[in-house]
PDB file of N, CA and C in Angstrom:
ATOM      1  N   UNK A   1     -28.086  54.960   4.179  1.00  0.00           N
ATOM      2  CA  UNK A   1     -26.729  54.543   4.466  1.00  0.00           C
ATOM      3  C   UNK A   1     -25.793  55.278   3.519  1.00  0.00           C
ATOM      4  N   UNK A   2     -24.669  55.814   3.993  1.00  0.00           N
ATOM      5  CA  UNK A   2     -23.729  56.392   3.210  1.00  0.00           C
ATOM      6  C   UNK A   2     -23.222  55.150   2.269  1.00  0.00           C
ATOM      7  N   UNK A   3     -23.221  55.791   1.295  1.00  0.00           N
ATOM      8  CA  UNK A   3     -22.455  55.508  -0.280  1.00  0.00           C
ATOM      9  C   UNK A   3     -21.243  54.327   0.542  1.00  0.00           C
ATOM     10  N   UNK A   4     -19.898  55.277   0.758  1.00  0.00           N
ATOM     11  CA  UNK A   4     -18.981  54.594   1.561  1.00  0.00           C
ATOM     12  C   UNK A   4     -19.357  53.382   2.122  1.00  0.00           C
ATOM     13  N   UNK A   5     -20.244  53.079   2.625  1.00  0.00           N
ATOM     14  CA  UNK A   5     -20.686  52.003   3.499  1.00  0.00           C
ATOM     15  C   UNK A   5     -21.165  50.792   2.821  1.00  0.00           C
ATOM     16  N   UNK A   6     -21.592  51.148   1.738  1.00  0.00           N
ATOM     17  CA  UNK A   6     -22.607  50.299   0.943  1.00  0.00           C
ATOM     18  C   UNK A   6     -21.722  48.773   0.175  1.00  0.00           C
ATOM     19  N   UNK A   7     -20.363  48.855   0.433  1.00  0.00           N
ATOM     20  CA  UNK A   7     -19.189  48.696   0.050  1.00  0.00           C
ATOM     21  C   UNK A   7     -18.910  47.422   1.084  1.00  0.00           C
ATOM     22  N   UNK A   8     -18.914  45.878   1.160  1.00  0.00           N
ATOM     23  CA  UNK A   8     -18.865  45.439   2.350  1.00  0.00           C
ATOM     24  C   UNK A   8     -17.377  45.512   2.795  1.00  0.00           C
ATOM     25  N   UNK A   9     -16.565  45.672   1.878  1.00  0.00           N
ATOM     26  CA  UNK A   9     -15.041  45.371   2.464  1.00  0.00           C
ATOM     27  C   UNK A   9     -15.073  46.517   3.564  1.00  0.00           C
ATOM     28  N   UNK A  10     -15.657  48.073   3.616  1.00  0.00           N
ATOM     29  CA  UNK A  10     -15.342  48.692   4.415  1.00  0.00           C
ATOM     30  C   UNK A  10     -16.709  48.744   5.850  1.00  0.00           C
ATOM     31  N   UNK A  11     -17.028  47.557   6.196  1.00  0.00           N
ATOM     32  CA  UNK A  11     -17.718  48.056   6.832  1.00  0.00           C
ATOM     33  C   UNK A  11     -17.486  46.823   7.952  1.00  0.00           C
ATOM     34  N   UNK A  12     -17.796  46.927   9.180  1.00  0.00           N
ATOM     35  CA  UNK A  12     -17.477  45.818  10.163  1.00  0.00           C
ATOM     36  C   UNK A  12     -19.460  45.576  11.228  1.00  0.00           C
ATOM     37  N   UNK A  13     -19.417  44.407  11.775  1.00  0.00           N
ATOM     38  CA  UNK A  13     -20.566  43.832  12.239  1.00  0.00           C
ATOM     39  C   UNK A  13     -20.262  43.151  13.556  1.00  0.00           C
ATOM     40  N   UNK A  14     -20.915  43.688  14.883  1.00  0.00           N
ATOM     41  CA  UNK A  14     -20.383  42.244  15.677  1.00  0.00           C
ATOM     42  C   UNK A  14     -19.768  43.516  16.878  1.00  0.00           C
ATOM     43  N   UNK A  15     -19.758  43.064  17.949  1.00  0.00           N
ATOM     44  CA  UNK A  15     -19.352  44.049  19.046  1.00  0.00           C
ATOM     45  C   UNK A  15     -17.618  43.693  19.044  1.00  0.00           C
ATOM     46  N   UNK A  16     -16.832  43.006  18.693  1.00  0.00           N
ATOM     47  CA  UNK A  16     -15.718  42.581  19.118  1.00  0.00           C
ATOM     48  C   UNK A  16     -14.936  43.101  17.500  1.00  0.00           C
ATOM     49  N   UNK A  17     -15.751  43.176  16.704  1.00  0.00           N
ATOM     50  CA  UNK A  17     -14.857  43.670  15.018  1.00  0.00           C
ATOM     51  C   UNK A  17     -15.010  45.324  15.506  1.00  0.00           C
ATOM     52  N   UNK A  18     -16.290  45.805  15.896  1.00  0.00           N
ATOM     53  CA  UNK A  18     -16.151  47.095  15.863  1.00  0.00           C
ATOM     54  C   UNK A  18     -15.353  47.875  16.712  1.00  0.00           C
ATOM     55  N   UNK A  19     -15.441  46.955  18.454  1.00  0.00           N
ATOM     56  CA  UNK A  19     -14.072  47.320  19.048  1.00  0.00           C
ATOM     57  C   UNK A  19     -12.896  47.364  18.681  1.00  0.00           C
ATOM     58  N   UNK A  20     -12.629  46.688  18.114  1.00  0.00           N
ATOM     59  CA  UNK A  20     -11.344  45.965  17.660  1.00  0.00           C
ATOM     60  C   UNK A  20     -10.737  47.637  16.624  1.00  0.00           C
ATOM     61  N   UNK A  21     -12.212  47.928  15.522  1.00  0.00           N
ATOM     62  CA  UNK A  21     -12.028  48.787  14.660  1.00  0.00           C
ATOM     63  C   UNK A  21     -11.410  50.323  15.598  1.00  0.00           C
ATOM     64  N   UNK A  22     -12.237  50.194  16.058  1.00  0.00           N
ATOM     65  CA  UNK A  22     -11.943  51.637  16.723  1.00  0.00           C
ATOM     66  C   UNK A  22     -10.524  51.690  17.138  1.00  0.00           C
ATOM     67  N   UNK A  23     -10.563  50.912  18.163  1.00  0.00           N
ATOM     68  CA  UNK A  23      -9.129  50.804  18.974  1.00  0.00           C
ATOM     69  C   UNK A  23      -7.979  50.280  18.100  1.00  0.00           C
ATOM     70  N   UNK A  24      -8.154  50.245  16.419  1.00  0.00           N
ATOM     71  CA  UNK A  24      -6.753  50.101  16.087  1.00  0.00           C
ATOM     72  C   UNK A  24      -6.646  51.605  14.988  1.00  0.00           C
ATOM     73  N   UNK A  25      -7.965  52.342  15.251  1.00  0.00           N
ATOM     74  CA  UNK A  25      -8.180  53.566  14.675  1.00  0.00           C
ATOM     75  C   UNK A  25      -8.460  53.440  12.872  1.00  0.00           C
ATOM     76  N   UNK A  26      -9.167  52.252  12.817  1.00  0.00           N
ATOM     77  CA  UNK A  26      -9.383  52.046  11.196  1.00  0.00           C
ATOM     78  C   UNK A  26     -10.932  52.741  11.391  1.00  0.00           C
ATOM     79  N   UNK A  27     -11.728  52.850  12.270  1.00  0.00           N
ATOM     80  CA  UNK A  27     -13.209  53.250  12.309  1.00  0.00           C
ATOM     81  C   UNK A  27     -13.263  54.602  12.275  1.00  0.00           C
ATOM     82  N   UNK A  28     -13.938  54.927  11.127  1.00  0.00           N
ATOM     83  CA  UNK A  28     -14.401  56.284  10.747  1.00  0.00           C
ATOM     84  C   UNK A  28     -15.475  56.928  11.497  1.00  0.00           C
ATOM     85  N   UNK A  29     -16.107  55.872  11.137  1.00  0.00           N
ATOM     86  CA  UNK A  29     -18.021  56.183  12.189  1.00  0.00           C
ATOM     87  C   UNK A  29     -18.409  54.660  12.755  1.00  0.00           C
ATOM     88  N   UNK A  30     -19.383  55.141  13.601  1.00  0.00           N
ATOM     89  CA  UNK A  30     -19.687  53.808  14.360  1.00  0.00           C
ATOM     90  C   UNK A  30     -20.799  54.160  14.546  1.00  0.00           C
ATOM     91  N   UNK A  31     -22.132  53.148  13.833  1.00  0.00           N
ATOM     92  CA  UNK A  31     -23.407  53.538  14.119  1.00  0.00           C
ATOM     93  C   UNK A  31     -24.084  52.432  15.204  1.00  0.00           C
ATOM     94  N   UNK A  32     -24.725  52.665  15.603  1.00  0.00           N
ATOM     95  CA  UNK A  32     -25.417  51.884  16.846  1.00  0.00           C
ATOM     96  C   UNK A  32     -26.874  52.159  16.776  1.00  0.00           C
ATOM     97  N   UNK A  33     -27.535  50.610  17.169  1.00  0.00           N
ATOM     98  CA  UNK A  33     -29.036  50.751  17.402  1.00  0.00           C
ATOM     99  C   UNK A  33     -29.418  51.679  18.418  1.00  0.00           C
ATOM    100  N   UNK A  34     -30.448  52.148  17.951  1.00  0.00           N
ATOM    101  CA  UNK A  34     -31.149  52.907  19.095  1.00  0.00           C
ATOM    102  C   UNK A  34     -31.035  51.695  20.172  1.00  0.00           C
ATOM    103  N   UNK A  35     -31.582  50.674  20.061  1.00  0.00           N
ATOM    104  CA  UNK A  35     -32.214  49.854  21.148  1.00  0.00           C
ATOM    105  C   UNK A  35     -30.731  49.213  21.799  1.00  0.00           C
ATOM    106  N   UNK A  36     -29.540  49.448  21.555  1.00  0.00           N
ATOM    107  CA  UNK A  36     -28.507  48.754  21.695  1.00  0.00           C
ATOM    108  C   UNK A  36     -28.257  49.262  23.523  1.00  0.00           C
ATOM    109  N   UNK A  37     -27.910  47.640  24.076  1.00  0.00           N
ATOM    110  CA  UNK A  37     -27.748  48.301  25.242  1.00  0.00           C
ATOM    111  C   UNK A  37     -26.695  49.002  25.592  1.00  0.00           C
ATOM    112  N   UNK A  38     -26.874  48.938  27.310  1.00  0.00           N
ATOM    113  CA  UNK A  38     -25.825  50.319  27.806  1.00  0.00           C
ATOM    114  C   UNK A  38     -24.879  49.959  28.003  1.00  0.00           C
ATOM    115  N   UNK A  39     -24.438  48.548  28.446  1.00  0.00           N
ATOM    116  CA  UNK A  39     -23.190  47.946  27.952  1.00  0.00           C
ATOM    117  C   UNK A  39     -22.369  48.353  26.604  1.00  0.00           C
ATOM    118  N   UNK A  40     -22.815  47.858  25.572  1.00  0.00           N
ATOM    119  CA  UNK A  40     -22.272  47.549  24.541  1.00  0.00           C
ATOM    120  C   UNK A  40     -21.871  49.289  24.289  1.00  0.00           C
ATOM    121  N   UNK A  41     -22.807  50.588  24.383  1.00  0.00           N
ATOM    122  CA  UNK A  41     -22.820  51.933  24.318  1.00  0.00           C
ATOM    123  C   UNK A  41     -21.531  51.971  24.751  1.00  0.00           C
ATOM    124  N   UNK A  42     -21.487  51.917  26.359  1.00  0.00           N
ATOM    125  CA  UNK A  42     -20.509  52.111  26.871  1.00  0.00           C
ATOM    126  C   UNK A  42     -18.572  51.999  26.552  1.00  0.00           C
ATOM    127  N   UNK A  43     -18.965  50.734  26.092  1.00  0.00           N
ATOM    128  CA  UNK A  43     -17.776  50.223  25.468  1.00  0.00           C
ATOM    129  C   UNK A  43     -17.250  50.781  24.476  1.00  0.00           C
ATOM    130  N   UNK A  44     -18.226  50.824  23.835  1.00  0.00           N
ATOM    131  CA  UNK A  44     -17.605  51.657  22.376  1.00  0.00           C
ATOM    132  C   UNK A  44     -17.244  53.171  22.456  1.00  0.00           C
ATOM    133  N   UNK A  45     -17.703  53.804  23.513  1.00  0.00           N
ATOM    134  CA  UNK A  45     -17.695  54.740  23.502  1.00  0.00           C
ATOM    135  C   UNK A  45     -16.388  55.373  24.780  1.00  0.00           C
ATOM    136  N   UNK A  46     -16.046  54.089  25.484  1.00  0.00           N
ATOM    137  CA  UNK A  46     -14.570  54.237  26.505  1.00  0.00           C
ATOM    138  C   UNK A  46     -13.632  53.741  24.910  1.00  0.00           C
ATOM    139  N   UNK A  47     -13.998  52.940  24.371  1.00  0.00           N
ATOM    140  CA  UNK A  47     -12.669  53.111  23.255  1.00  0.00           C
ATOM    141  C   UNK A  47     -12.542  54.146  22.263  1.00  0.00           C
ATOM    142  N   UNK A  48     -13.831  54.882  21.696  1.00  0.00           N
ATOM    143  CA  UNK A  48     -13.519  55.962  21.095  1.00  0.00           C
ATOM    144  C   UNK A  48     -12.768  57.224  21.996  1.00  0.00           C
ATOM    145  N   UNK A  49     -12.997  57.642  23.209  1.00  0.00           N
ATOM    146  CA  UNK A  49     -12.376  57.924  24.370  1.00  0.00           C
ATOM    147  C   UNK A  49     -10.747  57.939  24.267  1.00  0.00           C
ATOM    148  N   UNK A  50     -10.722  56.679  24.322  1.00  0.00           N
ATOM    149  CA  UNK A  50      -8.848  56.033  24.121  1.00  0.00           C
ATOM    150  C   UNK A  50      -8.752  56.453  23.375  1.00  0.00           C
ATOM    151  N   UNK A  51      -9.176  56.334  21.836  1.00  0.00           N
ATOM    152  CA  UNK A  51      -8.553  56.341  20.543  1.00  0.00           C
ATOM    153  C   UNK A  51      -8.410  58.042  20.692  1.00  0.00           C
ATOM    154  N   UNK A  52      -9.276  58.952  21.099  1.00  0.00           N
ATOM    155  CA  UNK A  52      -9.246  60.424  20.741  1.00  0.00           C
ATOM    156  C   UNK A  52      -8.071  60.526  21.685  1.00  0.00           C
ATOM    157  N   UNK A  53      -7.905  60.412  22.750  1.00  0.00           N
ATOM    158  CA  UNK A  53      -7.010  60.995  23.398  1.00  0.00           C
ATOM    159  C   UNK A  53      -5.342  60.338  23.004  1.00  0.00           C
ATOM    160  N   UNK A  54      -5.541  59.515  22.560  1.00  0.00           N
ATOM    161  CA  UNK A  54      -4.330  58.778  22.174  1.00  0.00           C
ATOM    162  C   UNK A  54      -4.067  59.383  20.549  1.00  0.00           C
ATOM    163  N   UNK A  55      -5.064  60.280  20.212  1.00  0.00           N
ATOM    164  CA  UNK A  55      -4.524  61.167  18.831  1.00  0.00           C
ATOM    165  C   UNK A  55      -4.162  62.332  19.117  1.00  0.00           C
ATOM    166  N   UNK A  56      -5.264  62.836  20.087  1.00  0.00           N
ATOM    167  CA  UNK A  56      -4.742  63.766  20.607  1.00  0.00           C
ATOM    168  C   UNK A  56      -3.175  64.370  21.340  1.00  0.00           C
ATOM    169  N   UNK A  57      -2.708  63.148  21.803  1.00  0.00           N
ATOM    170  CA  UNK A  57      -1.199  62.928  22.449  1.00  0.00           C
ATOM    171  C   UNK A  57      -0.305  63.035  21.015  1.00  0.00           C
ATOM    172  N   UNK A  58      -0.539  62.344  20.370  1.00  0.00           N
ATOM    173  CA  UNK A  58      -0.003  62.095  19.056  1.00  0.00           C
ATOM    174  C   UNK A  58       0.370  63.463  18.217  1.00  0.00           C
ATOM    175  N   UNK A  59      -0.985  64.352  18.155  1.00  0.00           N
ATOM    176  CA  UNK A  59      -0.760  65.637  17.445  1.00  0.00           C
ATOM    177  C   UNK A  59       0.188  66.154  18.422  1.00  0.00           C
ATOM    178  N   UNK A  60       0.134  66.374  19.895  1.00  0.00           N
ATOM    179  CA  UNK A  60       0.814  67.510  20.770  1.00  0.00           C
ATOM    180  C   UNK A  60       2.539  66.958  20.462  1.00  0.00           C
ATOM    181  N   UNK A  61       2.673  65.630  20.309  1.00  0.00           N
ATOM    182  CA  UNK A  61       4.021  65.216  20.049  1.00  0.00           C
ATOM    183  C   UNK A  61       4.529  65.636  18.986  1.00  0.00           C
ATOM    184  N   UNK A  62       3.336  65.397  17.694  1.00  0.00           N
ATOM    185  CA  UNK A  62       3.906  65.736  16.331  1.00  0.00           C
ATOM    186  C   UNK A  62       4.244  67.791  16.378  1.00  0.00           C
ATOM    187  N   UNK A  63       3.408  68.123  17.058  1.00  0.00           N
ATOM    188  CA  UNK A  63       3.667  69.812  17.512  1.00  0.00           C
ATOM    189  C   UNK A  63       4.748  70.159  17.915  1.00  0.00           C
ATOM    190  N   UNK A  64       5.390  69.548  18.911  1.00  0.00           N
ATOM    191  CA  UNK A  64       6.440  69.761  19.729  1.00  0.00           C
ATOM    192  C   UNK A  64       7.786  69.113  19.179  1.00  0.00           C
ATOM    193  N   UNK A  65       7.384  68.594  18.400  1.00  0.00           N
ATOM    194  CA  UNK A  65       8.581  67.521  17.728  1.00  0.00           C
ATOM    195  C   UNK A  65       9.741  68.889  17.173  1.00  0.00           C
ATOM    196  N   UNK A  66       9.248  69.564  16.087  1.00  0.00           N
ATOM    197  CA  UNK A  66      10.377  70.464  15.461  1.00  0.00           C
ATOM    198  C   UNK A  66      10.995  71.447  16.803  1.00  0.00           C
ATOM    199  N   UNK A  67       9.563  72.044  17.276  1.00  0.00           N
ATOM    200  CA  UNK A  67      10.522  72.752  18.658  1.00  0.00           C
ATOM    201  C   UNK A  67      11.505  72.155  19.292  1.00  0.00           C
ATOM    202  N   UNK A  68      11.317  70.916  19.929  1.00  0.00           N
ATOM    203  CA  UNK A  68      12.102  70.198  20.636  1.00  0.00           C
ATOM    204  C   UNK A  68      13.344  69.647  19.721  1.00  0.00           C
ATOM    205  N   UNK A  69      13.290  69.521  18.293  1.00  0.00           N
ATOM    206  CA  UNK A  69      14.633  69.014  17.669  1.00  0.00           C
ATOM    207  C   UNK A  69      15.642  70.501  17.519  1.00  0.00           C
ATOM    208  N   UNK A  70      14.740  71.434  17.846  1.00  0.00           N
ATOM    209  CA  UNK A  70      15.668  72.922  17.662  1.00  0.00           C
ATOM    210  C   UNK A  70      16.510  73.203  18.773  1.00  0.00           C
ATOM    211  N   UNK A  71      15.302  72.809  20.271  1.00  0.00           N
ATOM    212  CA  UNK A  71      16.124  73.177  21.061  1.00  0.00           C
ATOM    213  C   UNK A  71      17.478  72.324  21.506  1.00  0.00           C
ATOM    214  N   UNK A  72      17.091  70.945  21.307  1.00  0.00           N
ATOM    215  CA  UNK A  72      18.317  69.794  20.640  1.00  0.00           C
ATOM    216  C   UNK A  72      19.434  70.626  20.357  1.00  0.00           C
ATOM    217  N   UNK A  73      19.697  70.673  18.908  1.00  0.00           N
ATOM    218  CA  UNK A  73      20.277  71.512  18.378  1.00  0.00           C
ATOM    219  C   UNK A  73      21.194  72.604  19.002  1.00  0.00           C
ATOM    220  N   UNK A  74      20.206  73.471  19.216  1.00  0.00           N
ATOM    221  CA  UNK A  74      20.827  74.770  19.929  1.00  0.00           C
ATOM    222  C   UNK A  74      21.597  74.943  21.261  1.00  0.00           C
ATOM    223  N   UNK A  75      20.729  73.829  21.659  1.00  0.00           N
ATOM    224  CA  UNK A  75      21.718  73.223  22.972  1.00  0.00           C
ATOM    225  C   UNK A  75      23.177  72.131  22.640  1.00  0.00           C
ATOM    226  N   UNK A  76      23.014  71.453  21.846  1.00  0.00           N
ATOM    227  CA  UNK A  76      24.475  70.738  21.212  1.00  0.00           C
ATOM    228  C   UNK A  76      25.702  71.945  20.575  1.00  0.00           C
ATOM    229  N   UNK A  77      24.465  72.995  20.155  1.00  0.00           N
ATOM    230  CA  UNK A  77      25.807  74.350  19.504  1.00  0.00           C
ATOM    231  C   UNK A  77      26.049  74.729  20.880  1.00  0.00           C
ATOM    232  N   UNK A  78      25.699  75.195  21.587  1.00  0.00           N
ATOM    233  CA  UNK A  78      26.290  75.359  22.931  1.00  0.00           C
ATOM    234  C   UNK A  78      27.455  74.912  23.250  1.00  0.00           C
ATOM    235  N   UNK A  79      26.989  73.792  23.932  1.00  0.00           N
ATOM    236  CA  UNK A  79      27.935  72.499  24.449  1.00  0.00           C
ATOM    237  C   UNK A  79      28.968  72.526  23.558  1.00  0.00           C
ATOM    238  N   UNK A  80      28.622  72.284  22.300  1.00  0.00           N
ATOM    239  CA  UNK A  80      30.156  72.604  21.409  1.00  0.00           C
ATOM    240  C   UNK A  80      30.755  73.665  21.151  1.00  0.00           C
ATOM    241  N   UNK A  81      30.424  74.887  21.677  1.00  0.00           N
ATOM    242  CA  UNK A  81      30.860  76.059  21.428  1.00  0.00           C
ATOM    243  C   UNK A  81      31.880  75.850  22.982  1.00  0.00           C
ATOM    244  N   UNK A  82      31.059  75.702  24.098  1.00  0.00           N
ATOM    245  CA  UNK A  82      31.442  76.015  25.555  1.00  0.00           C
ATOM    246  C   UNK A  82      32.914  74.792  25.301  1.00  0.00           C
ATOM    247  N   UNK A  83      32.527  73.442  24.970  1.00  0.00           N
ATOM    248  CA  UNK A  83      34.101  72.773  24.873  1.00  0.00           C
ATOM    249  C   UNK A  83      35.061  72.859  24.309  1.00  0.00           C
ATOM    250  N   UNK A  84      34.464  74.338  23.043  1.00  0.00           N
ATOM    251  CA  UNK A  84      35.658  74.258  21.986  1.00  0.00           C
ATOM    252  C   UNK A  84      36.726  75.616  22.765  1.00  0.00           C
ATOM    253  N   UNK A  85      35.598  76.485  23.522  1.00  0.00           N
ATOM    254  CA  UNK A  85      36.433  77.891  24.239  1.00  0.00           C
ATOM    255  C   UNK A  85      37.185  76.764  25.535  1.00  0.00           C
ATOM    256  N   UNK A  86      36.897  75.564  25.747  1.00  0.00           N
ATOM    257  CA  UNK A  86      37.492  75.256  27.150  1.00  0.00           C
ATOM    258  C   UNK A  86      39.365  75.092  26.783  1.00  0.00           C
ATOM    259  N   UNK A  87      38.448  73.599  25.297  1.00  0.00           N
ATOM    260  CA  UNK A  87      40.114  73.457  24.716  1.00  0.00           C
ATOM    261  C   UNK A  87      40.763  74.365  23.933  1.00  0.00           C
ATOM    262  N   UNK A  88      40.171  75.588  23.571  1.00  0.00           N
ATOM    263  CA  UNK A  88      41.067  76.914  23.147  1.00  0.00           C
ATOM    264  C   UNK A  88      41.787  77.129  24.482  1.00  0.00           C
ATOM    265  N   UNK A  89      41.280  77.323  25.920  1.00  0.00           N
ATOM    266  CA  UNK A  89      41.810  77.740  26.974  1.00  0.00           C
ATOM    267  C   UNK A  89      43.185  77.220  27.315  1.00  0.00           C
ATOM    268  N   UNK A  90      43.088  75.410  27.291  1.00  0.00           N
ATOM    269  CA  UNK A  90      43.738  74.876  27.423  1.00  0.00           C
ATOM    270  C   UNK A  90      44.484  74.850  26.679  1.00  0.00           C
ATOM    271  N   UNK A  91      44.399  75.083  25.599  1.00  0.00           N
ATOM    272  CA  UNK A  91      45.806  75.019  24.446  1.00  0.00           C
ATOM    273  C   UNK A  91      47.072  76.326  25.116  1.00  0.00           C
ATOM    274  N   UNK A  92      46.203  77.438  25.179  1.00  0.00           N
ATOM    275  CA  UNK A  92      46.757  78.939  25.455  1.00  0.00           C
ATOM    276  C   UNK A  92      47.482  78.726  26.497  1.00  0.00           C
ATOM    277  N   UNK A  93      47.010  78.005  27.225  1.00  0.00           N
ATOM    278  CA  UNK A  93      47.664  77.982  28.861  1.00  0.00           C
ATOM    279  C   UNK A  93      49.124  76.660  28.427  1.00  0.00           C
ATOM    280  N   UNK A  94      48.665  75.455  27.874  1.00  0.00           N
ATOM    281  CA  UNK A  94      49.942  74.780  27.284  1.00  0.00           C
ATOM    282  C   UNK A  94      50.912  75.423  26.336  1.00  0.00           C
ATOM    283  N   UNK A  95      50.512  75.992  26.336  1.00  0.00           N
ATOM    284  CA  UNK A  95      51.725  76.923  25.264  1.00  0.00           C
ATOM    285  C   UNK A  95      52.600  77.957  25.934  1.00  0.00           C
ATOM    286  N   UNK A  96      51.697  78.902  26.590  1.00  0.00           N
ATOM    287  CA  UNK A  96      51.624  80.171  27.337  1.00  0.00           C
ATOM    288  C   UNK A  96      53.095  80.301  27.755  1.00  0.00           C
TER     289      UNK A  96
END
Protein backbone atom coordinates (compact mmCIF):
# COMPACT_ATOMS: atom_id res chain seq x y z
CA UNK A 1 0.00 0.00 0.00
CA UNK A 2 1.27 3.42 -0.80
CA UNK A 3 2.79 5.45 2.06
CA UNK A 4 -0.06 8.19 1.21
CA UNK A 5 -2.65 5.73 2.00
CA UNK A 6 -1.46 4.36 5.13
CA UNK A 7 -2.83 7.67 6.61
CA UNK A 8 -6.67 6.99 7.47
CA UNK A 9 -7.85 10.61 7.11
CA UNK A 10 -6.94 10.21 3.38
CA UNK A 11 -8.40 7.23 2.45
CA UNK A 12 -12.28 6.32 1.88
CA UNK A 13 -14.19 2.57 2.25
CA UNK A 14 -17.70 1.66 1.13
CA UNK A 15 -19.15 1.98 -2.53
CA UNK A 16 -21.17 5.26 -1.81
CA UNK A 17 -17.81 7.29 0.03
CA UNK A 18 -15.79 6.25 -2.96
CA UNK A 19 -18.45 7.43 -5.43
CA UNK A 20 -19.12 10.24 -3.74
CA UNK A 21 -14.97 10.71 -3.79
CA UNK A 22 -14.56 10.60 -7.28
CA UNK A 23 -17.46 12.60 -8.40
CA UNK A 24 -16.55 15.55 -6.17
CA UNK A 25 -12.89 14.97 -7.69
CA UNK A 26 -11.12 14.55 -4.14
CA UNK A 27 -10.06 10.74 -5.44
CA UNK A 28 -6.64 10.37 -6.55
CA UNK A 29 -6.72 6.51 -7.11
CA UNK A 30 -9.35 4.06 -6.64
CA UNK A 31 -8.34 0.53 -5.95
CA UNK A 32 -10.79 -2.31 -6.36
CA UNK A 33 -10.93 -6.05 -5.57
CA UNK A 34 -10.11 -8.26 -8.10
CA UNK A 35 -13.27 -10.19 -7.11
CA UNK A 36 -15.40 -6.91 -6.98
CA UNK A 37 -18.39 -7.17 -9.06
CA UNK A 38 -19.38 -5.76 -12.43
CA UNK A 39 -21.77 -3.56 -11.00
CA UNK A 40 -19.89 -1.83 -8.52
CA UNK A 41 -16.70 -1.77 -11.58
CA UNK A 42 -19.01 -0.21 -13.61
CA UNK A 43 -20.02 2.55 -11.52
CA UNK A 44 -16.95 3.70 -10.55
CA UNK A 45 -15.69 3.69 -13.58
CA UNK A 46 -18.98 5.83 -15.47
CA UNK A 47 -17.97 8.37 -12.65
CA UNK A 48 -14.34 8.46 -13.26
CA UNK A 49 -15.66 8.94 -16.99
CA UNK A 50 -17.70 12.15 -15.73
CA UNK A 51 -15.07 13.41 -13.61
CA UNK A 52 -12.33 13.19 -16.71
CA UNK A 53 -14.43 14.70 -19.10
CA UNK A 54 -15.77 17.32 -16.87
CA UNK A 55 -11.80 18.30 -16.41
CA UNK A 56 -11.27 17.94 -19.50
CA UNK A 57 -14.09 20.74 -20.41
CA UNK A 58 -12.59 22.68 -17.65
CA UNK A 59 -8.92 22.80 -19.14
CA UNK A 60 -10.44 23.66 -22.88
CA UNK A 61 -12.33 26.65 -20.98
CA UNK A 62 -9.35 27.57 -18.89
CA UNK A 63 -7.43 27.53 -22.68
CA UNK A 64 -9.78 29.60 -24.36
CA UNK A 65 -10.44 31.90 -21.55
CA UNK A 66 -7.41 34.57 -22.39
CA UNK A 67 -8.18 34.14 -26.23
CA UNK A 68 -11.68 34.83 -25.78
CA UNK A 69 -11.08 37.89 -23.16
CA UNK A 70 -8.78 39.35 -26.15
CA UNK A 71 -11.12 38.93 -28.63
CA UNK A 72 -13.65 40.73 -26.03
CA UNK A 73 -11.48 43.41 -25.98
CA UNK A 74 -10.57 43.92 -29.48
CA UNK A 75 -13.96 43.79 -30.43
CA UNK A 76 -15.12 46.59 -27.66
CA UNK A 77 -11.92 48.75 -29.32
CA UNK A 78 -13.78 48.44 -32.39
CA UNK A 79 -17.18 49.27 -31.42
CA UNK A 80 -15.59 52.21 -29.67
CA UNK A 81 -13.52 53.29 -32.32
CA UNK A 82 -16.60 52.76 -35.07
CA UNK A 83 -18.99 55.10 -32.45
CA UNK A 84 -16.42 57.52 -31.77
CA UNK A 85 -15.82 58.11 -36.03
CA UNK A 86 -19.88 58.05 -36.10
CA UNK A 87 -20.08 60.98 -33.38
CA UNK A 88 -16.97 62.72 -34.99
CA UNK A 89 -19.31 62.53 -38.21
CA UNK A 90 -22.04 63.91 -36.55
CA UNK A 91 -20.43 66.69 -34.86
CA UNK A 92 -18.81 67.80 -38.53
CA UNK A 93 -22.08 67.67 -40.16
CA UNK A 94 -23.71 69.88 -36.93
CA UNK A 95 -21.37 72.37 -37.34
CA UNK A 96 -20.66 72.12 -41.12
Amino acid sequence: MPERLKKRAMRVVGVRQVLRAVKEGSAESVFLAMDAEARLRYQVEQAAKEMEELENKCKTIEENKDREIENLVTDLKTSAKSKMDETVELVKKAIG
